[in-house]
N, C-alpha and C. Protein backbone atom coordinates (compact mmCIF):
# COMPACT_ATOMS: atom_id res chain seq x y z
N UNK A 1 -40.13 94.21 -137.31
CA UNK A 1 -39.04 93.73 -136.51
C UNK A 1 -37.84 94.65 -136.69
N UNK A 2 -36.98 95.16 -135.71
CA UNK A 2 -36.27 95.57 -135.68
C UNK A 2 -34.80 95.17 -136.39
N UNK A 3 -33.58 95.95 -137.01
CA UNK A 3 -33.02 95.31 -137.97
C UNK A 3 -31.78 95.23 -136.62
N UNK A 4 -31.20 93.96 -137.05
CA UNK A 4 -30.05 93.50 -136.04
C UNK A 4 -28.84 94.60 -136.06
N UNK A 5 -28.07 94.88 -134.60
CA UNK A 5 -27.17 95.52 -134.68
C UNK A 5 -25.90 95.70 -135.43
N UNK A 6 -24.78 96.14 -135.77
CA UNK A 6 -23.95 95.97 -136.60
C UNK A 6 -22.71 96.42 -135.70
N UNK A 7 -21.90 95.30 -136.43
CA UNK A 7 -20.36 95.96 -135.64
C UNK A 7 -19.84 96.84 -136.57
N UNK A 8 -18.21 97.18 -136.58
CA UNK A 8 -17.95 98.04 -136.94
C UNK A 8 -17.72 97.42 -138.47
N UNK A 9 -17.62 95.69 -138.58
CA UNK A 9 -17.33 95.83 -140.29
C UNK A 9 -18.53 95.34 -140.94
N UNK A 10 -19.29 96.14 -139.92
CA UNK A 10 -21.05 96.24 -140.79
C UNK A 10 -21.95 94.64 -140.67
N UNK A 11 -21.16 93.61 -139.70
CA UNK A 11 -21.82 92.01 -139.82
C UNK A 11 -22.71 92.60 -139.06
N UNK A 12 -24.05 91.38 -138.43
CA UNK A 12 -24.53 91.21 -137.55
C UNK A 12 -23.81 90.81 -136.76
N UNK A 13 -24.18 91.18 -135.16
CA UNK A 13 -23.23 89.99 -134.41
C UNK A 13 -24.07 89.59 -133.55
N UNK A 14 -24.08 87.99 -133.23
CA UNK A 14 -24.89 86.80 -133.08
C UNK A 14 -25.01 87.33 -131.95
N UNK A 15 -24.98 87.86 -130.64
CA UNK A 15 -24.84 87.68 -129.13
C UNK A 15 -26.64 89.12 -129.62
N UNK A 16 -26.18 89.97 -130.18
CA UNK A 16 -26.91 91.41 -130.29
C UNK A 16 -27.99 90.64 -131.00
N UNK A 17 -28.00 90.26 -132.07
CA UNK A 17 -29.09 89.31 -132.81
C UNK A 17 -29.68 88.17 -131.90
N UNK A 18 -29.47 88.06 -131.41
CA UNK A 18 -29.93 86.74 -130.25
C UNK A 18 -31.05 87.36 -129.32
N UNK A 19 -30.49 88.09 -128.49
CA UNK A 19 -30.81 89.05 -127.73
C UNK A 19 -32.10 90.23 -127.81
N UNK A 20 -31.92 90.05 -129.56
CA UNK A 20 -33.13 91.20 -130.35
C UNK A 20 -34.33 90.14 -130.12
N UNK A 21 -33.94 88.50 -131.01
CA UNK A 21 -35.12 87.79 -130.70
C UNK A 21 -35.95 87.37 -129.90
N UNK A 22 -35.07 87.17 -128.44
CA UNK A 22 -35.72 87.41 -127.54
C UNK A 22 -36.46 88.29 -126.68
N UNK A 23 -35.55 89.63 -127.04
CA UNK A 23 -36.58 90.80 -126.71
C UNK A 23 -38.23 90.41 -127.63
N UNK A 24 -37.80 90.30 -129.13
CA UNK A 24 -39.25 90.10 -129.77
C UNK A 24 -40.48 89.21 -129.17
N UNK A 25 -39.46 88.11 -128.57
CA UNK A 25 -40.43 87.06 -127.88
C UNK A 25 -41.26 87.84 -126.80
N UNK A 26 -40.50 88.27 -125.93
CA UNK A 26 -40.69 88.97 -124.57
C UNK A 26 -42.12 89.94 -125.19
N UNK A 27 -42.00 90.82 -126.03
CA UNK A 27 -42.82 91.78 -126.29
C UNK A 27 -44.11 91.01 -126.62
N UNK A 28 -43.73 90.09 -127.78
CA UNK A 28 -44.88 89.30 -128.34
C UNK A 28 -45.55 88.59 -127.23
N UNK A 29 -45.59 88.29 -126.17
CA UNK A 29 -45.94 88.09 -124.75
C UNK A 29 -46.70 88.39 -124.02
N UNK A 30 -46.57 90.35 -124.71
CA UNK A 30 -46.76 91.20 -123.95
C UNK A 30 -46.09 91.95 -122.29
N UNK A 31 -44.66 91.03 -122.68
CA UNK A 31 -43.75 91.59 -121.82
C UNK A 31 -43.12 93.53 -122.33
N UNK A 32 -42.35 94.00 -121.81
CA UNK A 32 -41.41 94.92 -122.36
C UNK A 32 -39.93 94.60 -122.24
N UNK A 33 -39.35 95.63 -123.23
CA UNK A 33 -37.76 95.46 -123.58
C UNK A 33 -37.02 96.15 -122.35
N UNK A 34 -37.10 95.87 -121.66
CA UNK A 34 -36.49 97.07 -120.22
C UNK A 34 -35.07 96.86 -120.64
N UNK A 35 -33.92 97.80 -120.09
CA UNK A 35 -32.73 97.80 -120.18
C UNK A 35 -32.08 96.41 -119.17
N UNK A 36 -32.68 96.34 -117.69
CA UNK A 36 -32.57 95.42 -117.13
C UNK A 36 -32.79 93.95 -117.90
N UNK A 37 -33.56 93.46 -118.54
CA UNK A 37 -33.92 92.28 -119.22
C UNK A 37 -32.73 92.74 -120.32
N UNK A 38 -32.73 93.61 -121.34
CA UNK A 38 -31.61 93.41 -122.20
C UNK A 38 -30.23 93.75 -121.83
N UNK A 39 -29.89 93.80 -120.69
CA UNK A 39 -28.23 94.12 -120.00
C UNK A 39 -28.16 92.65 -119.36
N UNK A 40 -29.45 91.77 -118.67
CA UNK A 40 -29.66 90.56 -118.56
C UNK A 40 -29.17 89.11 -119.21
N UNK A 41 -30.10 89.66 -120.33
CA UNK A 41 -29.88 89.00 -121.72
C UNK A 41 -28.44 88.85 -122.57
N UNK A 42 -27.61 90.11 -122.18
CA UNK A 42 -26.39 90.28 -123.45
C UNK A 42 -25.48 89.23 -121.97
N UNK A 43 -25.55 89.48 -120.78
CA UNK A 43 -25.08 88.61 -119.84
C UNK A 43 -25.28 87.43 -119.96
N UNK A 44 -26.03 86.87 -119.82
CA UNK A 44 -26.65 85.23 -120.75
C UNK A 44 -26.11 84.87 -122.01
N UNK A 45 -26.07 85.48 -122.83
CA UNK A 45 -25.52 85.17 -124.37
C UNK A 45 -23.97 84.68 -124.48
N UNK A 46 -23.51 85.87 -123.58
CA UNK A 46 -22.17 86.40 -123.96
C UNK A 46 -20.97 85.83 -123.04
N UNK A 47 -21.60 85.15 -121.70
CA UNK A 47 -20.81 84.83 -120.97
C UNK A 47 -21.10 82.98 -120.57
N UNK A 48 -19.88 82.49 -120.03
CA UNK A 48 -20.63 81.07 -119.70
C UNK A 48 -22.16 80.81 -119.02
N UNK A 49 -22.30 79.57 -119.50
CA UNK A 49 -23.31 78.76 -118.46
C UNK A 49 -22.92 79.26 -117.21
N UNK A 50 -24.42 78.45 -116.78
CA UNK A 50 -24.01 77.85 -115.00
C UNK A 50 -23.88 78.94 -114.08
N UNK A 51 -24.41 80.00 -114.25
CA UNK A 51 -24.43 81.08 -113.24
C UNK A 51 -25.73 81.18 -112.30
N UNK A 52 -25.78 81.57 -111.20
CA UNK A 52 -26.75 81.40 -110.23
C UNK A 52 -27.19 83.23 -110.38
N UNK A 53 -28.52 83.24 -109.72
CA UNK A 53 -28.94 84.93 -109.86
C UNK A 53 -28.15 85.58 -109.55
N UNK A 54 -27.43 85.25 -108.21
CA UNK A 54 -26.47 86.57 -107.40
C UNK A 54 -25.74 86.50 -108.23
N UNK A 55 -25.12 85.90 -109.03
CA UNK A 55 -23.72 85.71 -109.96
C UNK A 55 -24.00 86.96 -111.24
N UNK A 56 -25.26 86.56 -111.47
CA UNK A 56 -26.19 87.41 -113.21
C UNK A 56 -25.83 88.76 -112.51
N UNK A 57 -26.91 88.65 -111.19
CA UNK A 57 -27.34 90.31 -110.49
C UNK A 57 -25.44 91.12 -110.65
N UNK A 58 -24.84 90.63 -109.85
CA UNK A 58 -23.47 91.24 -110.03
C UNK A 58 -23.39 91.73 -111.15
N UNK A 59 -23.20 91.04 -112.40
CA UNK A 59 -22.92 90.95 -113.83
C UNK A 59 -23.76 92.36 -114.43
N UNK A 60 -24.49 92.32 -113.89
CA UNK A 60 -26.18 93.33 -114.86
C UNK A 60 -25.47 94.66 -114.22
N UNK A 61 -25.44 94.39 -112.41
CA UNK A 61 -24.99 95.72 -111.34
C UNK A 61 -24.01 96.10 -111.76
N UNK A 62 -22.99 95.73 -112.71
CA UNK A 62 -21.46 96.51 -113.05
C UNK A 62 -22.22 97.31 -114.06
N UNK A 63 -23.11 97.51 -114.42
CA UNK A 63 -23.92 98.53 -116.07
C UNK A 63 -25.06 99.17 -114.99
N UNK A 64 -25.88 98.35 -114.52
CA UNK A 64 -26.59 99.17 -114.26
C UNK A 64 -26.42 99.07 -112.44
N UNK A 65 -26.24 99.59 -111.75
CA UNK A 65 -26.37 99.07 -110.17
C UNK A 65 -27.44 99.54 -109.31
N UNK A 66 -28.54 99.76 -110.15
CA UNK A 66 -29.90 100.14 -109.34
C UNK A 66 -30.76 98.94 -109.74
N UNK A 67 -30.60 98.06 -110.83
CA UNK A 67 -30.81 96.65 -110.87
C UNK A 67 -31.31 96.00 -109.29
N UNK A 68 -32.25 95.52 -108.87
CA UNK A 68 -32.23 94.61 -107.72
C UNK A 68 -32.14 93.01 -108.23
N UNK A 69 -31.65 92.33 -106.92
CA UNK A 69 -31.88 91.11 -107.52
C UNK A 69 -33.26 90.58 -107.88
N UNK A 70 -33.85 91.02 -106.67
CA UNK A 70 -35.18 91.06 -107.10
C UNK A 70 -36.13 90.73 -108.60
N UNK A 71 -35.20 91.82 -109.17
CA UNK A 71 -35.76 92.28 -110.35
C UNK A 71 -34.88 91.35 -111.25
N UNK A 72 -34.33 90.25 -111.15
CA UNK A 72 -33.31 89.55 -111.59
C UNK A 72 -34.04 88.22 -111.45
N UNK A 73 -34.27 88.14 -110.63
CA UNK A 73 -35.01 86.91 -110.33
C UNK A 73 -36.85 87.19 -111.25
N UNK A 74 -37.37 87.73 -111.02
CA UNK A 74 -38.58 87.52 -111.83
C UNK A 74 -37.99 87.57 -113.94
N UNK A 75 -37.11 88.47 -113.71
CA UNK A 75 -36.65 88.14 -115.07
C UNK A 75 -36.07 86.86 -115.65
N UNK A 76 -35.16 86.21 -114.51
CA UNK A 76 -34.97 84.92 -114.68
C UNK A 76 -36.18 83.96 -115.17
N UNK A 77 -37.41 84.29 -114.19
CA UNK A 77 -38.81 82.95 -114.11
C UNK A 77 -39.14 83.47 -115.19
N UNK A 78 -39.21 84.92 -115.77
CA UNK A 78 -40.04 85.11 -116.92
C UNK A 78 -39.16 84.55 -118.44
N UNK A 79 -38.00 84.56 -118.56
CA UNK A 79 -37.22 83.46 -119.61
C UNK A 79 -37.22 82.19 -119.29
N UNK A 80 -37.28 81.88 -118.05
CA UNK A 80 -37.94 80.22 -117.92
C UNK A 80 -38.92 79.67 -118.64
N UNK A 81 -39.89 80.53 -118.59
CA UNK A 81 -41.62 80.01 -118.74
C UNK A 81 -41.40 80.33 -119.91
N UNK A 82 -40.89 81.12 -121.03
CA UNK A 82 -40.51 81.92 -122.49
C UNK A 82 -39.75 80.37 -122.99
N UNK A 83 -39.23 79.49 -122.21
CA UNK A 83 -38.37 78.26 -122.77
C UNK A 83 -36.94 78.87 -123.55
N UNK A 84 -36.53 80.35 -122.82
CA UNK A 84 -35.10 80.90 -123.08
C UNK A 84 -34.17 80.20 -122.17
N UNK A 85 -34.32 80.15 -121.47
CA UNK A 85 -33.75 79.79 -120.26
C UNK A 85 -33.60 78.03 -119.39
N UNK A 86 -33.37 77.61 -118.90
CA UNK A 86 -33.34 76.68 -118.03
C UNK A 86 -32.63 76.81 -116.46
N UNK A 87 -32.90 76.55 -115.39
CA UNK A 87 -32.27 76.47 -114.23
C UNK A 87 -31.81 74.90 -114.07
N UNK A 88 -30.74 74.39 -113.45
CA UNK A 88 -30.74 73.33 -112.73
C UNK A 88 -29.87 73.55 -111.34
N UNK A 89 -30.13 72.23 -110.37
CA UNK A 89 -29.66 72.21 -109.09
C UNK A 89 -28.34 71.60 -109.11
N UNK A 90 -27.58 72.13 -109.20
CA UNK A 90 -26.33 71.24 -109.51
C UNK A 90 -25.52 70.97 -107.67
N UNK A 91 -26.08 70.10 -107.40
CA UNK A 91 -25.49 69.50 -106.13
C UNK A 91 -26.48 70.91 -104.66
N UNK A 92 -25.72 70.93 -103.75
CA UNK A 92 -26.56 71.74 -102.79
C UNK A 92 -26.64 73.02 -102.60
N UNK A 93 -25.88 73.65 -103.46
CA UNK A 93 -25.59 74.96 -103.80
C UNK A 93 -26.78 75.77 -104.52
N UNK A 94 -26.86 76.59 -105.03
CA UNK A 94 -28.08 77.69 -105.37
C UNK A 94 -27.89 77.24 -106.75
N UNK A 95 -29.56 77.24 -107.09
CA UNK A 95 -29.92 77.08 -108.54
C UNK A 95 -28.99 78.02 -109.69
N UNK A 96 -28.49 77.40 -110.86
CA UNK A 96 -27.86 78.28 -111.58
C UNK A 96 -28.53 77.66 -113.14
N UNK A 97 -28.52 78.77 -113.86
CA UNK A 97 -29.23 79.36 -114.99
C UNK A 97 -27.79 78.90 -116.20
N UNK A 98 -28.46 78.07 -117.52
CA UNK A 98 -28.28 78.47 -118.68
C UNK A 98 -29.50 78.72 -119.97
N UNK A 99 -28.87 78.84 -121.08
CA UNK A 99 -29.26 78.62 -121.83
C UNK A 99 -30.35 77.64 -122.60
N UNK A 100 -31.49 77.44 -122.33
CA UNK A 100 -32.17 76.39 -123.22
C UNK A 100 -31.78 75.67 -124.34
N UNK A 101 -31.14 76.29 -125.45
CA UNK A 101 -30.72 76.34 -126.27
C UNK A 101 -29.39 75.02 -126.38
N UNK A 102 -28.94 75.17 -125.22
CA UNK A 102 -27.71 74.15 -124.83
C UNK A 102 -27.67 73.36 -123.75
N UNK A 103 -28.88 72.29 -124.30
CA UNK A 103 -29.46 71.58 -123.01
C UNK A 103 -28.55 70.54 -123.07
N UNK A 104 -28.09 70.08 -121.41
CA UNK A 104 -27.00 68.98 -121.08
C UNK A 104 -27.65 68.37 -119.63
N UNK A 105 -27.12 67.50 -119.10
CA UNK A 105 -27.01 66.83 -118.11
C UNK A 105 -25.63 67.11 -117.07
N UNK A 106 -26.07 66.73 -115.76
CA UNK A 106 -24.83 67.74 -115.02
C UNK A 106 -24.48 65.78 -114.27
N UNK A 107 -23.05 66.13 -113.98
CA UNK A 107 -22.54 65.07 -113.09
C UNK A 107 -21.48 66.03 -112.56
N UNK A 108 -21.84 65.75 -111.03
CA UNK A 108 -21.35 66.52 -109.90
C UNK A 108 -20.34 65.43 -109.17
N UNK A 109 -19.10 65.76 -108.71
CA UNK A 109 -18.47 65.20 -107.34
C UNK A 109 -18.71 65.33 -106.35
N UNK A 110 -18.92 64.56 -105.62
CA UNK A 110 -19.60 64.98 -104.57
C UNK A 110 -18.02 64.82 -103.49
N UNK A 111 -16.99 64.44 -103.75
CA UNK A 111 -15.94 64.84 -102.87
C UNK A 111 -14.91 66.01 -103.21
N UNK A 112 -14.96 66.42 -104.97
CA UNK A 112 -14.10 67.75 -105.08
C UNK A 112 -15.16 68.53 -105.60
N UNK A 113 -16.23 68.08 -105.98
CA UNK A 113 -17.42 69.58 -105.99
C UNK A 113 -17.03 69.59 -107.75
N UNK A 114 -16.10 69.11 -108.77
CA UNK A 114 -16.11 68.87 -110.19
C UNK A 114 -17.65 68.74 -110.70
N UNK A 115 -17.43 69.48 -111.43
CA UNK A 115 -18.67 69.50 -112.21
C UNK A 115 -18.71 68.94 -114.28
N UNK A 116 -19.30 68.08 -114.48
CA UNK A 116 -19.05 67.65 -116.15
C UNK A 116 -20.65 67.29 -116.53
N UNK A 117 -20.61 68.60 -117.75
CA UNK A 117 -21.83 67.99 -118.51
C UNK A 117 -21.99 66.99 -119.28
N UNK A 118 -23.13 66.49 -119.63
CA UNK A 118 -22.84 65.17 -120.06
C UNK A 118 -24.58 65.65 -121.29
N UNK A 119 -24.16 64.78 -122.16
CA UNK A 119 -25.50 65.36 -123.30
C UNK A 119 -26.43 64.71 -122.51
N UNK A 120 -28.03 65.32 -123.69
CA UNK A 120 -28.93 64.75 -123.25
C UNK A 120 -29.43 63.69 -123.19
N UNK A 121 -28.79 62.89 -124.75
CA UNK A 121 -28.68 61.35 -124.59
C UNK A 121 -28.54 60.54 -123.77
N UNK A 122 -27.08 61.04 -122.90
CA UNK A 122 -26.73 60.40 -122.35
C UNK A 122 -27.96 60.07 -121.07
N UNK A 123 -28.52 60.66 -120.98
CA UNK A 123 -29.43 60.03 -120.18
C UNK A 123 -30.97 59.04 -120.54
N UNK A 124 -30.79 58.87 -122.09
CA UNK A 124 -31.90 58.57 -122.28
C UNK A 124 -32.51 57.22 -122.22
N UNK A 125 -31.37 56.20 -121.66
CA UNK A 125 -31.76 55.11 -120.74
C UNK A 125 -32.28 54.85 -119.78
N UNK A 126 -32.21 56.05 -118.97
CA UNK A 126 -32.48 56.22 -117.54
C UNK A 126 -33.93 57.09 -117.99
N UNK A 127 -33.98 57.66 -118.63
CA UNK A 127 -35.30 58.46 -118.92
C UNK A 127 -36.42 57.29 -119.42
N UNK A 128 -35.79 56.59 -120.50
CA UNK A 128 -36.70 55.12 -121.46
C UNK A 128 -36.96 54.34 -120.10
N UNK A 129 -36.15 54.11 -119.19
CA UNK A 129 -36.88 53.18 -117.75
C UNK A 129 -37.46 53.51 -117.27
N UNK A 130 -37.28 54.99 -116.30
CA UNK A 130 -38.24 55.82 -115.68
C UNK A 130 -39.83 55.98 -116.44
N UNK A 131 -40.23 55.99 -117.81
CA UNK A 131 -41.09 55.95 -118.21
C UNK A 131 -41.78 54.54 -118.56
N UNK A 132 -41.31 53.71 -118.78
CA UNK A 132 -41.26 52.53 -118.72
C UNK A 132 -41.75 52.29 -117.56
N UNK A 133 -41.06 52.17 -116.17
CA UNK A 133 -41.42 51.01 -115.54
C UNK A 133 -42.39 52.25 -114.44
N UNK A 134 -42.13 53.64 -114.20
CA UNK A 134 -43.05 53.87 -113.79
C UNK A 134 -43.75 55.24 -114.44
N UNK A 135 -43.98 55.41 -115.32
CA UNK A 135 -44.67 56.56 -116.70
C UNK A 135 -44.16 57.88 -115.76
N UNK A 136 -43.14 58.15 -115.51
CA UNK A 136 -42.30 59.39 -115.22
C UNK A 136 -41.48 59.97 -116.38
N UNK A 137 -41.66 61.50 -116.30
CA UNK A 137 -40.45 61.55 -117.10
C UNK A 137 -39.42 62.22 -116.78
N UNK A 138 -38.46 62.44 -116.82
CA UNK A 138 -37.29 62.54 -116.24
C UNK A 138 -36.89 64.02 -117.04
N UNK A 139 -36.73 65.08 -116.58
CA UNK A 139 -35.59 66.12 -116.92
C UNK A 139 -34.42 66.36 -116.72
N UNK A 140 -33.26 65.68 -117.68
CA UNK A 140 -32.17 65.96 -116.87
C UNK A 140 -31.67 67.01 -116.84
N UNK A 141 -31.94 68.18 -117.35
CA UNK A 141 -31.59 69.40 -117.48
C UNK A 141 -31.75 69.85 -116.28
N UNK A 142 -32.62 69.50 -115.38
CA UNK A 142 -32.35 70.54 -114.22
C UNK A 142 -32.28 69.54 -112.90
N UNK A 143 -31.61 68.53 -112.87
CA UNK A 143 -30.97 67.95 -111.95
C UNK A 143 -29.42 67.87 -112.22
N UNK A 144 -28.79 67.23 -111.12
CA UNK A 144 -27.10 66.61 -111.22
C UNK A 144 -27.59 65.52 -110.68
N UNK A 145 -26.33 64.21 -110.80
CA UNK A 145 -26.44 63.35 -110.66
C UNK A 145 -25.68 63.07 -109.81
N UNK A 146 -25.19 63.24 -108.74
CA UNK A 146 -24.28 63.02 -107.75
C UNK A 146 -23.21 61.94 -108.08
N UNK A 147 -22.14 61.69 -107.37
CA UNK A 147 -21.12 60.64 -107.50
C UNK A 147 -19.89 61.25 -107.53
N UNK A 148 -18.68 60.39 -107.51
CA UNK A 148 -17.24 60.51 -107.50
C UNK A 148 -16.93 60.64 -108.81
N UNK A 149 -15.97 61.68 -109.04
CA UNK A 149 -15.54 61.25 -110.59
C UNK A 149 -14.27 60.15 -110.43
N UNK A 150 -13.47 60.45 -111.82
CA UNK A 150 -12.66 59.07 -111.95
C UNK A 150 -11.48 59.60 -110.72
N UNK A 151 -10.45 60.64 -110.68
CA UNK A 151 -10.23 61.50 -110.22
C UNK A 151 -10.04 60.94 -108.62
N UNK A 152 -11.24 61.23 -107.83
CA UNK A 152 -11.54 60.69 -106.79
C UNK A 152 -11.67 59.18 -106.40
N UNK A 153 -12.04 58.53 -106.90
CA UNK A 153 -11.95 57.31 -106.87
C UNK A 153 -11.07 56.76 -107.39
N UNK A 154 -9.74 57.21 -107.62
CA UNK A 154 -8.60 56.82 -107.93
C UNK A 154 -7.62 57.17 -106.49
N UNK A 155 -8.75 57.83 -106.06
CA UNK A 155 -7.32 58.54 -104.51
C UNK A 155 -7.93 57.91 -103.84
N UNK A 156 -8.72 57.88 -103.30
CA UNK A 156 -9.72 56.95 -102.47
C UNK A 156 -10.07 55.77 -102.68
């Protein structure tokens, strides 16, 4: 295994170390370390949640701009299926990508478009019924839950 990068006062730093392990995953796979997947990757680590491909592709295209999205998108499905990654639909807008690692539940406005994560707990009533009354199981990671926040229903 390769030894983690170093800053200048010689630490590891977590975003470069992160990034190594998943390259390891990727390889162990039998994927490769392409610059695209690790200019990908330090984009994922290093910057918020909740970004959609065109959002990443931009991000990768300021380093590299021969990047396609294309090539953004199968890298996306291939950290999906790796369990690096997660997508959810947050209201009608284009699928956007975080972290696995920082799995939440989304509650969307559906009159100012507000967006608030909510843990995974928090859904696990609605998950204990759904299996319960009809043996479903529920991911809330890659849905939203539509509704008004408080916000809105205070003006309205």
């Amino acid at each position: 295994m390769r030894s983690p990068a170093k800053n200048a006062g010689n630490e590891a730093t977590p975003e470069i170390d992160r990034v190594e392990e998943v390259l390891d995953l990727l390889r162990e796979s039998g994927g490769r370390a392409t610059t695209s997947r690790r200019i990908l990757l330090r984009c994922l680590f290093e910057k918020g949640p909740h970004r959609t491909a065109e959002e990443l592709a931009e991000e990768v295209q300021a380093s590299a701009p021969d990047v396609h999205l294309s090539t953004i998108y199968r890298n996306l499905e291939e950290l999906e299926r790796l369990g690096v990654i997660v997508h959810a639909h947050l209201g009608h807008g284009p699928a956007t990508y975080h972290l696995a690692s920082e799995t939440h539940g989304h509650l969307v406005c559906e009159m100012c478009g507000g967006e608030m994560e909510a843990p995974e707990g928090f859904f696990r009533a609605l998950s204990n019924a759904a299996m319960r009354e009809f043996g479903f199981v529920i991911d809330p990671r890659h849905f939203a839950v539509l509704g008004r926040c408080a916000a809105c229903v205070d003006a309205g």
